[in-house]
Protein backbone atom coordinates (compact mmCIF):
# COMPACT_ATOMS: atom_id res chain seq x y z
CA UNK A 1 81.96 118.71 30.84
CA UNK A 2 81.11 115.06 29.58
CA UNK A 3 81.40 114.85 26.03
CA UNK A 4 79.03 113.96 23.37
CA UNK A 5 81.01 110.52 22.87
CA UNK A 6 81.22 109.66 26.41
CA UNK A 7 77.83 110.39 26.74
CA UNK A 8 76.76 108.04 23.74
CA UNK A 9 78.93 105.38 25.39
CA UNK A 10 78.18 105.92 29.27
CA UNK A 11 73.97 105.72 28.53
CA UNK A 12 73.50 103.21 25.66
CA UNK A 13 72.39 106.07 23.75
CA UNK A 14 74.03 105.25 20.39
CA UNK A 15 71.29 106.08 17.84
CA UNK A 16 71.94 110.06 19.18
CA UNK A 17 74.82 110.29 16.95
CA UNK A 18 72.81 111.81 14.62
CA UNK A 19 72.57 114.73 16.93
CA UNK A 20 75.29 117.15 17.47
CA UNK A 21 76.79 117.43 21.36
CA UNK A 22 74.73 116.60 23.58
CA UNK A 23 72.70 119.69 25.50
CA UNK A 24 74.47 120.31 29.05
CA UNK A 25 72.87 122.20 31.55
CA UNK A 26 75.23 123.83 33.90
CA UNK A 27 73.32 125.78 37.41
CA UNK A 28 75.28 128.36 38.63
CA UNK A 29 73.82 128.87 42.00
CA UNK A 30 74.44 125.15 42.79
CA UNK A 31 77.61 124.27 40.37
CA UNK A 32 75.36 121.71 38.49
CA UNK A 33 75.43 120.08 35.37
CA UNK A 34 72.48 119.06 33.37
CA UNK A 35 70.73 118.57 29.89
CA UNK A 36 68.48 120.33 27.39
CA UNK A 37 66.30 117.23 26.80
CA UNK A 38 65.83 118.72 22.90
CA UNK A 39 69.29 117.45 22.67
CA UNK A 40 67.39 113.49 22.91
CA UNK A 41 64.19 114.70 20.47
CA UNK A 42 64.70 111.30 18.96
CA UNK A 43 64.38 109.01 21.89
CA UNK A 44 62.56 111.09 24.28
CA UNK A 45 59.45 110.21 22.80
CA UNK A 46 59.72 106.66 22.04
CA UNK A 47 60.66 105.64 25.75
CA UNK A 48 60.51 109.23 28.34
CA UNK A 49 61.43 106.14 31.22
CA UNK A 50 64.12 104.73 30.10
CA UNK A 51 66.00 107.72 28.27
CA UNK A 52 65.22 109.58 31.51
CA UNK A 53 66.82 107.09 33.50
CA UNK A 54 69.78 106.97 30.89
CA UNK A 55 70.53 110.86 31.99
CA UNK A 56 70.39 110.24 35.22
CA UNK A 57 72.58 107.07 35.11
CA UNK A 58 75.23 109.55 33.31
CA UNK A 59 75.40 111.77 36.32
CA UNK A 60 72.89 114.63 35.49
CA UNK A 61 70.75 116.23 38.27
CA UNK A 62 69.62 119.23 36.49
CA UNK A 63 67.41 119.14 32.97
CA UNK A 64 65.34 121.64 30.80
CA UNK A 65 62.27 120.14 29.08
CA UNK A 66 60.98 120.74 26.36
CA UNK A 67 57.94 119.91 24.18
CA UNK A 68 54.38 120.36 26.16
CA UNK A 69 51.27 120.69 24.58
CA UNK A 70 47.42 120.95 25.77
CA UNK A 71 47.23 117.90 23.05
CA UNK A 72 50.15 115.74 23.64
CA UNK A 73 51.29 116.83 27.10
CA UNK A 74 54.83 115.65 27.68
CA UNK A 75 55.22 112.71 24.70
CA UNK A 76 52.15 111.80 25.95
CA UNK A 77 52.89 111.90 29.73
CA UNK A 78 51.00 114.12 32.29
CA UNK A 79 52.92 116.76 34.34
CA UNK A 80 52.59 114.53 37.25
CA UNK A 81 53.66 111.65 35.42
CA UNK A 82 56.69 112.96 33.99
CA UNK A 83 57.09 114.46 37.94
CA UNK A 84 57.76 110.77 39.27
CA UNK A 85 59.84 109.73 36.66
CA UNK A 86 62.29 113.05 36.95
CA UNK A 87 61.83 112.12 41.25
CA UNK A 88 62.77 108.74 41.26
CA UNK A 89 65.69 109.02 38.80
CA UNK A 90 67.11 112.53 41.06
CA UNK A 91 66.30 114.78 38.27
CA UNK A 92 65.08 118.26 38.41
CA UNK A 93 63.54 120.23 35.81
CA UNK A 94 64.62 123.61 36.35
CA UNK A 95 63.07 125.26 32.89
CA UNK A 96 61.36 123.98 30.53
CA UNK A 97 60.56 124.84 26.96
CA UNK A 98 57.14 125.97 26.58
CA UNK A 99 54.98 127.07 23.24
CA UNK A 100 52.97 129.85 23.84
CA UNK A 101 52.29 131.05 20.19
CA UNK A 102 49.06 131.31 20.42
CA UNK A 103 49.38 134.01 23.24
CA UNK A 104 51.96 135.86 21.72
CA UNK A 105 50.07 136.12 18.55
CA UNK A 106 46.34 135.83 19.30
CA UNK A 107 46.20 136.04 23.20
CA UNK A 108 44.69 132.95 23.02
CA UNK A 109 45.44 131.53 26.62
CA UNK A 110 44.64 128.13 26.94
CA UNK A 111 48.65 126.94 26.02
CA UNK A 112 49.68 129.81 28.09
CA UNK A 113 47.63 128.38 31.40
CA UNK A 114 48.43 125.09 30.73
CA UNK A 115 52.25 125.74 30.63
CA UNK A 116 51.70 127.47 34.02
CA UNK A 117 50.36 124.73 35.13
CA UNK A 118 52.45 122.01 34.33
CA UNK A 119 55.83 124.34 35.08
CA UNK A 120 54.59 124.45 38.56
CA UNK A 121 53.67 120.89 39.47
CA UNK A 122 57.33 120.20 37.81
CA UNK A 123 58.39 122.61 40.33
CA UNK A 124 60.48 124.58 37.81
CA UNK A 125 61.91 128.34 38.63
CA UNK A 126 61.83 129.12 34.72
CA UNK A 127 59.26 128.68 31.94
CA UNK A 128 60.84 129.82 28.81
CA UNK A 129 59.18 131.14 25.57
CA UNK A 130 61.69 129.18 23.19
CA UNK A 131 61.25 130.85 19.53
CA UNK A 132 58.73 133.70 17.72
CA UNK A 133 57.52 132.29 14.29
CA UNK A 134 58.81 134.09 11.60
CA UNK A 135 55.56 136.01 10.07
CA UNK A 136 55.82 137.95 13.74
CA UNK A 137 58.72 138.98 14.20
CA UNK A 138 59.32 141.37 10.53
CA UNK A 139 59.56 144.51 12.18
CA UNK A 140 59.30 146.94 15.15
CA UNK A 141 55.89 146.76 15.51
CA UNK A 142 55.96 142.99 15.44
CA UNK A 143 58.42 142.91 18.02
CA UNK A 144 56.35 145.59 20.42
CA UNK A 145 53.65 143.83 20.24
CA UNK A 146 55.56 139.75 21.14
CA UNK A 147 56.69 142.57 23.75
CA UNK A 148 53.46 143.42 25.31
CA UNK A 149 52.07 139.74 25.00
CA UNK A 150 55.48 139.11 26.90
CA UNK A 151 55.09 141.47 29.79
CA UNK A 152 51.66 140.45 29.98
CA UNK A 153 52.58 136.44 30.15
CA UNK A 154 55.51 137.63 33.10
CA UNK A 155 52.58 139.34 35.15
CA UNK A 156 50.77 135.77 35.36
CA UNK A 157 53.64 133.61 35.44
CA UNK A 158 54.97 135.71 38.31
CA UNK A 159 51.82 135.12 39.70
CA UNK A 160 51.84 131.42 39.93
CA UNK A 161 55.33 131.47 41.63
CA UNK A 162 57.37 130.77 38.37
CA UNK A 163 59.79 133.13 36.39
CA UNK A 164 59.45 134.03 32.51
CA UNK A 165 62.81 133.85 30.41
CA UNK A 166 63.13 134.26 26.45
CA UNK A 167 65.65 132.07 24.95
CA UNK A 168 66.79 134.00 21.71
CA UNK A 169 68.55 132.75 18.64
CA UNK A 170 70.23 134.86 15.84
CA UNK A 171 66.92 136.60 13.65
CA UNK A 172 66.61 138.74 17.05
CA UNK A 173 69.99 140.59 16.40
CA UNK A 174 68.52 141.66 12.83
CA UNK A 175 68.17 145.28 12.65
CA UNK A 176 65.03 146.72 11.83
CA UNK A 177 65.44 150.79 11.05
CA UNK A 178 68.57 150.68 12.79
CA UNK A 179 67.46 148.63 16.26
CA UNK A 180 67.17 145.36 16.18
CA UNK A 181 64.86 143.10 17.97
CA UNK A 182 66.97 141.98 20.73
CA UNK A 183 67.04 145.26 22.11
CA UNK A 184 63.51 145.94 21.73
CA UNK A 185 62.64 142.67 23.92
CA UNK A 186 65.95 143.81 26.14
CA UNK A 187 64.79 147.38 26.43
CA UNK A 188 60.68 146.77 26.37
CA UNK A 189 60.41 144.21 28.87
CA UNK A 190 59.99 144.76 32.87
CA UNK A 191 63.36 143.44 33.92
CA UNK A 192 62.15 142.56 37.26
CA UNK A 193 59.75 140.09 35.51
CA UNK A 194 61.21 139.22 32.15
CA UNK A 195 64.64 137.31 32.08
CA UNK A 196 66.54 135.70 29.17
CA UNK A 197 68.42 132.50 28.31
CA UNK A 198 71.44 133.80 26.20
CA UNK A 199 72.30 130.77 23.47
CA UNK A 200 76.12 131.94 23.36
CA UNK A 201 76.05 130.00 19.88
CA UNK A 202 73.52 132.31 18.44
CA UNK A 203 74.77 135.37 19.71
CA UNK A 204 78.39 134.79 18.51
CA UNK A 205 76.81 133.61 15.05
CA UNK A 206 74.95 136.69 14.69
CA UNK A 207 78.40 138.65 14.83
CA UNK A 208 77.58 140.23 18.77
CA UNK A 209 80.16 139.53 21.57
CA UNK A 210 78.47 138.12 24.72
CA UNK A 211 80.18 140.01 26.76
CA UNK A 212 79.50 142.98 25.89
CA UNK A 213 75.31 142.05 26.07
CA UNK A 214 76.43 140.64 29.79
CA UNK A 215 78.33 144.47 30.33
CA UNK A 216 75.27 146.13 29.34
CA UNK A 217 72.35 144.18 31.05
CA UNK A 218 73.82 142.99 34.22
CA UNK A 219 71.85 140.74 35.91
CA UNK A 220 69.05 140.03 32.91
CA UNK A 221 70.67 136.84 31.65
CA UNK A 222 69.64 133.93 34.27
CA UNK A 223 70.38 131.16 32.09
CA UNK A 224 72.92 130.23 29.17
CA UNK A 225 72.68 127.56 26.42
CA UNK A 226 76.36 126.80 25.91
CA UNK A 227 77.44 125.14 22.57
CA UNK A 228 80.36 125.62 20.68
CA UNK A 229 81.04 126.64 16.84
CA UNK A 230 82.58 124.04 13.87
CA UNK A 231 85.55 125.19 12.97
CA UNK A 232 84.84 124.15 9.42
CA UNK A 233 81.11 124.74 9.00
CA UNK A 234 80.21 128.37 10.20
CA UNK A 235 76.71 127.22 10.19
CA UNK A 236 77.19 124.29 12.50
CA UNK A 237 77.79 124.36 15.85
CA UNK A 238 79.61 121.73 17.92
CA UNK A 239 81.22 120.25 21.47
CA UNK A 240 81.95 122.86 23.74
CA UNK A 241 85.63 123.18 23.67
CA UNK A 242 86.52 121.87 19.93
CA UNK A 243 84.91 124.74 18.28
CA UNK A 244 85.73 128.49 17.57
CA UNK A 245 84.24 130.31 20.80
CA UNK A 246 86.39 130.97 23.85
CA UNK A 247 84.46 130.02 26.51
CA UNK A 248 87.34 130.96 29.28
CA UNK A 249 86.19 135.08 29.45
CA UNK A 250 82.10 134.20 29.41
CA UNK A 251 82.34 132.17 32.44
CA UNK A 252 84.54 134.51 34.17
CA UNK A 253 82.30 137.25 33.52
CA UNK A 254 79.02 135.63 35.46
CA UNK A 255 80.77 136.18 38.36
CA UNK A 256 81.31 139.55 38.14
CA UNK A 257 78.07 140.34 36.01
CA UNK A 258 75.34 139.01 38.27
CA UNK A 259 73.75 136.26 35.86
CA UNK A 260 72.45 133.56 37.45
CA UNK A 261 72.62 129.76 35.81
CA UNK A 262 73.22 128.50 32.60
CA UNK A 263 72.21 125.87 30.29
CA UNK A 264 73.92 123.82 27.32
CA UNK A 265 72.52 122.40 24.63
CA UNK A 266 73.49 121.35 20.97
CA UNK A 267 71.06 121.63 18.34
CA UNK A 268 69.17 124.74 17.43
């Protein structure tokens, strides 16, 4: 993979040192590399063009966006406008990053319809409900109910030609009477309809092995965000490959598990 410095150096990109490693994206099905644009939240939105054209220039085919509102759109970009500029620069924007809060928690549908939307004229296979706010997600009940909203969300996102995927990070794994919430959205959710994307970070920093998760839902786990873990801040994560996680037996297992692609990213 291309590192964070080489990717600094290679697109001009120097103010992202303030980031950690850059996001990689890394497609299974095709052997491709690409980025979790979160990973440039700083320059993204000052010039979409030219940072775009930045990724491309250091080799990335693949991305995952992030950021669309009803309000702002994409930093202030149409669907269709952000369409050309992934087009002309060879980028495809396989998942994307989408709030639906407002569903999850009210049913309110507008963001939910307008992600839908804008997912399919990027021609993406994956729209991804990215985090649950904190004041729903305290117990069981909470989590049946982001559960429901969930299957209900997969039902019209199936619809529109698209797939649904949850991208978790460590509260899930909190136990709640002795389950925690991971396995309520693992359990709860149609598995023909709802897929995840496993952050490896977040699972290994909640104290769960990977690979037992992969062992035990073969198959639900479509995407990865890969990023490693400091070796001298436990709450930090890093580069893949000069951190703490062993990397070697997670990719070995996709290809006897059945997930599909995976995708990279650094921060959060």
């Amino acid at each position: 993979m291309i590192s964070r410095r080489n990717f600094i150096l290679t697109t001009g990109l120097a103010t992202t040192a303030v980031l950690a490693s850059p996001s990689f994206a890394f497609y299974m099905n095709k052997k491709e590399i690409g980025l979790q644009l979160y990973t440039l939240r700083e320059e993204l939105p000052k010039d979409v063009k030219g940072t775009l054209e930045k990724v491309a220039k250091a080799g990335y085919t693949t991305v995952e966006t992030y950021g669309f509102s009803v309000k702002d759109r994409f930093w202030g970009l149409t669907p269709k406008e952000l369409k050309k500029i992934l087009d002309a620069n060879g980028l495809k924007a396989v998942s994307g990053h989408y709030n639906l809060g407002d569903f999850l928690y009210d049913g309110n549908t507008t963001e939910l319809i307008a992600a839908i939307e804008a997912a399919k004229i990027l021609k993406s296979e994956f729209l991804t409900v990215p985090w649950v706010d904190e004041p729903f997600r305290r117990n069981i009940e909470d989590y049946k109910k982001i559960v429901a909203r969930i299957n209900e969300a997969s039902n019209n996102v199936q619809k529109a030609g698209l797939k649904l995927a949850y991208h978790n990070h460590d509260f899930e794994f909190q136990k709640h009477d002795g389950i925690t919430g991971f396995e309520i959205l693992l359990k709860e959710t149609d598995k023909d309809l709802v897929f995840f994307e496993l952050d490896l970070y977040w699972v290994v920093h909640s104290g769960n092995d990977p690979l037992q998760l992969f062992k035990e839902n073969p198959g639900r786990f479509k995407m990865w965000h890969v990023k490693d873990k400091d070796k001298n801040n436990n709450d930090l994560n890093t580069e893949v490959g000069s951190g703490t996680i062993d990397f070697k037996p997670l990719f070995a297992a996709d290809k006897t598990i059945g997930n599909g692609s995976f995708l990279c990213r650094a921060r959060k």
